[in-house]
Protein backbone atom coordinates (compact mmCIF):
# COMPACT_ATOMS: atom_id res chain seq x y z
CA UNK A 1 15.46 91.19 -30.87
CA UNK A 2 13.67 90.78 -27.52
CA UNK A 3 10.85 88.77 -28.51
CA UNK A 4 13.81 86.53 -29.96
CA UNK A 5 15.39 86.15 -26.66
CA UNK A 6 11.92 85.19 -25.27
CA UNK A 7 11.09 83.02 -27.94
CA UNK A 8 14.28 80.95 -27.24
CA UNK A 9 13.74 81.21 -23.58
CA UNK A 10 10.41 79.82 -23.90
CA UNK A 11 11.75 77.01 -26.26
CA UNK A 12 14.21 76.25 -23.72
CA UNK A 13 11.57 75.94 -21.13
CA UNK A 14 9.28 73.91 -22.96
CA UNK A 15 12.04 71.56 -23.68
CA UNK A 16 12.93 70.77 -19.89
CA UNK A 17 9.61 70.52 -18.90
CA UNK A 18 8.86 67.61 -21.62
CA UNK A 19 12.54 66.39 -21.15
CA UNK A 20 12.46 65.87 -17.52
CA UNK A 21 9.37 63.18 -16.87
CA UNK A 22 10.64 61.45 -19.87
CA UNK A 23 14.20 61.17 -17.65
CA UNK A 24 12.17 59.99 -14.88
CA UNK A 25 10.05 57.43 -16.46
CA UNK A 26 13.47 56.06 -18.73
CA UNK A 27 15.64 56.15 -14.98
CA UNK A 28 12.64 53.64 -13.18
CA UNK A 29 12.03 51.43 -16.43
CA UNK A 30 16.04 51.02 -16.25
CA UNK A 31 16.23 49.87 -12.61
CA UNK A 32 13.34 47.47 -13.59
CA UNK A 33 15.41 46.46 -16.51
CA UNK A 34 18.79 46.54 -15.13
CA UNK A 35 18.36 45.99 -11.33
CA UNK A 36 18.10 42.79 -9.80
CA UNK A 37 14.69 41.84 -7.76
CA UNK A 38 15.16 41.44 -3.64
CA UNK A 39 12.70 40.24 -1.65
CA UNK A 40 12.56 42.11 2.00
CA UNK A 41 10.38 40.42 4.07
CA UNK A 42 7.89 42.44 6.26
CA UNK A 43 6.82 43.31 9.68
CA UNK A 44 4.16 44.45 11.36
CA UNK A 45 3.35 48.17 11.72
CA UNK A 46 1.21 50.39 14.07
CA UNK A 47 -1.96 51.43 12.62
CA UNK A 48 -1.91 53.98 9.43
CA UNK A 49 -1.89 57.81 10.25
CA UNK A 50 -4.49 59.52 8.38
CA UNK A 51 -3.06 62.26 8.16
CA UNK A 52 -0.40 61.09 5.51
CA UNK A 53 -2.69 60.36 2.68
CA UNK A 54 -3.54 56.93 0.82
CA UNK A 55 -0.84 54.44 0.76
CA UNK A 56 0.51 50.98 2.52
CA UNK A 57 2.73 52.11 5.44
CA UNK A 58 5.42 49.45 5.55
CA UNK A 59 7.43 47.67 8.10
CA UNK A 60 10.74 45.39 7.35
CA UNK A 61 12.10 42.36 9.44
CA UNK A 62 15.93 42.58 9.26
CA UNK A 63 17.40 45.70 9.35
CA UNK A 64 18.65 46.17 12.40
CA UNK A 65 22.47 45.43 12.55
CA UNK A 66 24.87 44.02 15.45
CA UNK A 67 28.03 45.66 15.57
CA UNK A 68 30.41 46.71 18.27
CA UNK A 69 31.36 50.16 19.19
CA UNK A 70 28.03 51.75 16.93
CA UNK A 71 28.66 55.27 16.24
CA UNK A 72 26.43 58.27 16.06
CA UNK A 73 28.23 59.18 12.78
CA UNK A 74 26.62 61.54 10.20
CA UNK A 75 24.93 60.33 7.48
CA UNK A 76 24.92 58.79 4.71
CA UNK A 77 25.37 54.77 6.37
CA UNK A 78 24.99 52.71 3.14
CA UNK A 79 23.66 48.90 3.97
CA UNK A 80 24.91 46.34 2.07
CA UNK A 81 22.30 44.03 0.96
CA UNK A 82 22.60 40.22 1.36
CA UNK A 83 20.21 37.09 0.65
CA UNK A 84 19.38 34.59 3.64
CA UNK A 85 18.55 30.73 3.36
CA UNK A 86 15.24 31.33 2.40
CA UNK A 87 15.84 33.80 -0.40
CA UNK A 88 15.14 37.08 1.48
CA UNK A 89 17.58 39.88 1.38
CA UNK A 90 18.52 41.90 4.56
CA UNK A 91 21.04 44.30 5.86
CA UNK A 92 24.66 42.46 6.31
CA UNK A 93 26.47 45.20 7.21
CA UNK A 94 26.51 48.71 7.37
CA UNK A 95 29.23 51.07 5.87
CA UNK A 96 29.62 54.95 6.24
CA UNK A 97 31.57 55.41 2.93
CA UNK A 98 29.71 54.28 -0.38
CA UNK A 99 30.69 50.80 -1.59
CA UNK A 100 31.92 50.32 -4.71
CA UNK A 101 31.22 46.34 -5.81
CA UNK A 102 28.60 45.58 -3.53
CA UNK A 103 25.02 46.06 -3.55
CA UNK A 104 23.79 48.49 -1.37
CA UNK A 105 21.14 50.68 0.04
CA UNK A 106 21.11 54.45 1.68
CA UNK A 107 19.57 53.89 4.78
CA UNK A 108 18.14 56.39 7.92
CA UNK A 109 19.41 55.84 11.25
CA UNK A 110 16.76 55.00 13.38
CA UNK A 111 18.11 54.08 16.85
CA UNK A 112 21.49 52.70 18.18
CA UNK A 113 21.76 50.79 21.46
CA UNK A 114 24.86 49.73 22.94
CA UNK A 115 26.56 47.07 20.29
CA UNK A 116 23.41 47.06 17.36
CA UNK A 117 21.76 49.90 15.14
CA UNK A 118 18.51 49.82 13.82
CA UNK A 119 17.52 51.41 10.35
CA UNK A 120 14.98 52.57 8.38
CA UNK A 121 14.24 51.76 4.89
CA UNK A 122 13.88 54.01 2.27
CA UNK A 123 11.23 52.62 1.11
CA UNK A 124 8.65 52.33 3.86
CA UNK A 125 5.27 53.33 2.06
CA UNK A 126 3.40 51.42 -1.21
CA UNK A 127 1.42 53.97 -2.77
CA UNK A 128 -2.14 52.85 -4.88
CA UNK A 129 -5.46 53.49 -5.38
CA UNK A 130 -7.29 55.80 -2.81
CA UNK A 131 -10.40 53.49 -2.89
CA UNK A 132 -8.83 50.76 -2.15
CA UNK A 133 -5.50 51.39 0.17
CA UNK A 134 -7.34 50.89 3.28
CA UNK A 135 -8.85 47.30 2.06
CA UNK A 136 -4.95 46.72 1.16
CA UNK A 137 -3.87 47.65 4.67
CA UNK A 138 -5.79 45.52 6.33
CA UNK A 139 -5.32 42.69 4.20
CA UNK A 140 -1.72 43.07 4.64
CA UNK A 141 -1.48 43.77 8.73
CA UNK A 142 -3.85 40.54 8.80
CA UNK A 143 -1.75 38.58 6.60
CA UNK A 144 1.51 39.63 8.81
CA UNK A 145 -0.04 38.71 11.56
CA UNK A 146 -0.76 35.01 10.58
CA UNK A 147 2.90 33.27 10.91
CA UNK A 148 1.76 30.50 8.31
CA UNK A 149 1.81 33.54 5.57
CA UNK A 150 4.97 35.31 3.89
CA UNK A 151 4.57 39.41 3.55
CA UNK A 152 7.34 40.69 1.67
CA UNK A 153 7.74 43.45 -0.40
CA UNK A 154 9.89 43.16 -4.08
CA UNK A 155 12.53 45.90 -4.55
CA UNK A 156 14.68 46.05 -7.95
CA UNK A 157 17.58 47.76 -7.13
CA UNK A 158 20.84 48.88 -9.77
CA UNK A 159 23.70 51.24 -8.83
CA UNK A 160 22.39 53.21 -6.52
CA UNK A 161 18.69 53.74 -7.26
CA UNK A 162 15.65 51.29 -6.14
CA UNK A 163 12.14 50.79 -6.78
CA UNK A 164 9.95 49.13 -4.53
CA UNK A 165 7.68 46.83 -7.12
CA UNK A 166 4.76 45.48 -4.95
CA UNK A 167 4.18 44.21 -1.91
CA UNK A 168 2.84 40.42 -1.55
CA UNK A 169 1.09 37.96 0.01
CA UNK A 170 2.52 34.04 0.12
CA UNK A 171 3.93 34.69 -3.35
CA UNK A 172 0.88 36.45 -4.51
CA UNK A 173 1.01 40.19 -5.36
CA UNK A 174 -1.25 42.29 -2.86
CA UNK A 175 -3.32 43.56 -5.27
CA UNK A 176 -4.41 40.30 -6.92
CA UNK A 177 -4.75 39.09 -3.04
CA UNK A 178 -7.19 41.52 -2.50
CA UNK A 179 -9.26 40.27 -5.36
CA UNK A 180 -9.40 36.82 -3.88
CA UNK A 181 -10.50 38.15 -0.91
């Protein structure tokens, strides 16, 4: 009788522990398959700390927000996401109660002034190879600092998930930019 209950315990176990990366790979392929692609364009960034491991620290134009009477309020501040002229998306407007036919972003307060907010991203970092993330870096603060070159990073976002795709270079993803290089 006990070894039953441990047997089905263990079953149990083994179940969630093959059932829960399989939820986490089907939830990302469906916000590639069901979200819709926004281009943020990027900024430039102080220098990588070392201390937090190998990946593209990253830096977004936009995001700060005008608005009159900005409040400390507590989080969550949902940012609804809009496309400019030139086909880059960026903060509109923020709200503190989650919309419900707009598309939207969780954002981090970063620092109000009197009559604008600026935010964070929740997707700041673009995580590859160990080998090679410092190469990327650099090709990516020099390319952001050249004004005749777009940096912008592609995020697919549905509902209320997102997944930041790749980061490029005039049009050109940053890994295949770093091959030309």
């Amino acid at each position: 009788m006990n070894s039953n209950k441990r047997l089905i315990a263990f079953a149990i176990y083994a179940v969630a522990l093959i059932c829960f990366p399989i939820w986490m790979i089907v939830n990302e392929n469906n916000t590639f398959n069901e979200g819709v692609a926004y281009k943020f364009k990027c900024a430039p960034l102080d220098p990588n700390d070392p201390f937090r491991g190998k990946y593209i620290a990253l830096r977004f134009e936009n995001i700060e927000v005008k608005e009159s009477g900005v409040e400390m309020k507590n989080p969550p501040y949902f940012g609804l996401v809009d496309i400019d002229k030139d086909g880059f998306a960026f903060i509109s407007s923020v709200e503190y109660t989650q919309p419900i036919d707009a598309t939207y972003i969780e954002l981090n307060l970063f620092t109000t002034s009197p009559g604008k907010a600026s935010y964070t991203l929740p997707f700041d970092r673009l995580y590859m190879n160990e080998y090679k993330a410092q190469a990327a870096e650099d090709l990516y603060r020099n390319a952001l600092q050249d004004s005749t070159q777009n940096v912008y990073a592609k995020v697919y976002i549905s509902d209320d998930r997102y997944l930041l795709d790749d980061v490029f270079v005039d049009d050109l993803p940053l890994k295949e930019a770093m091959d030309q290089e």
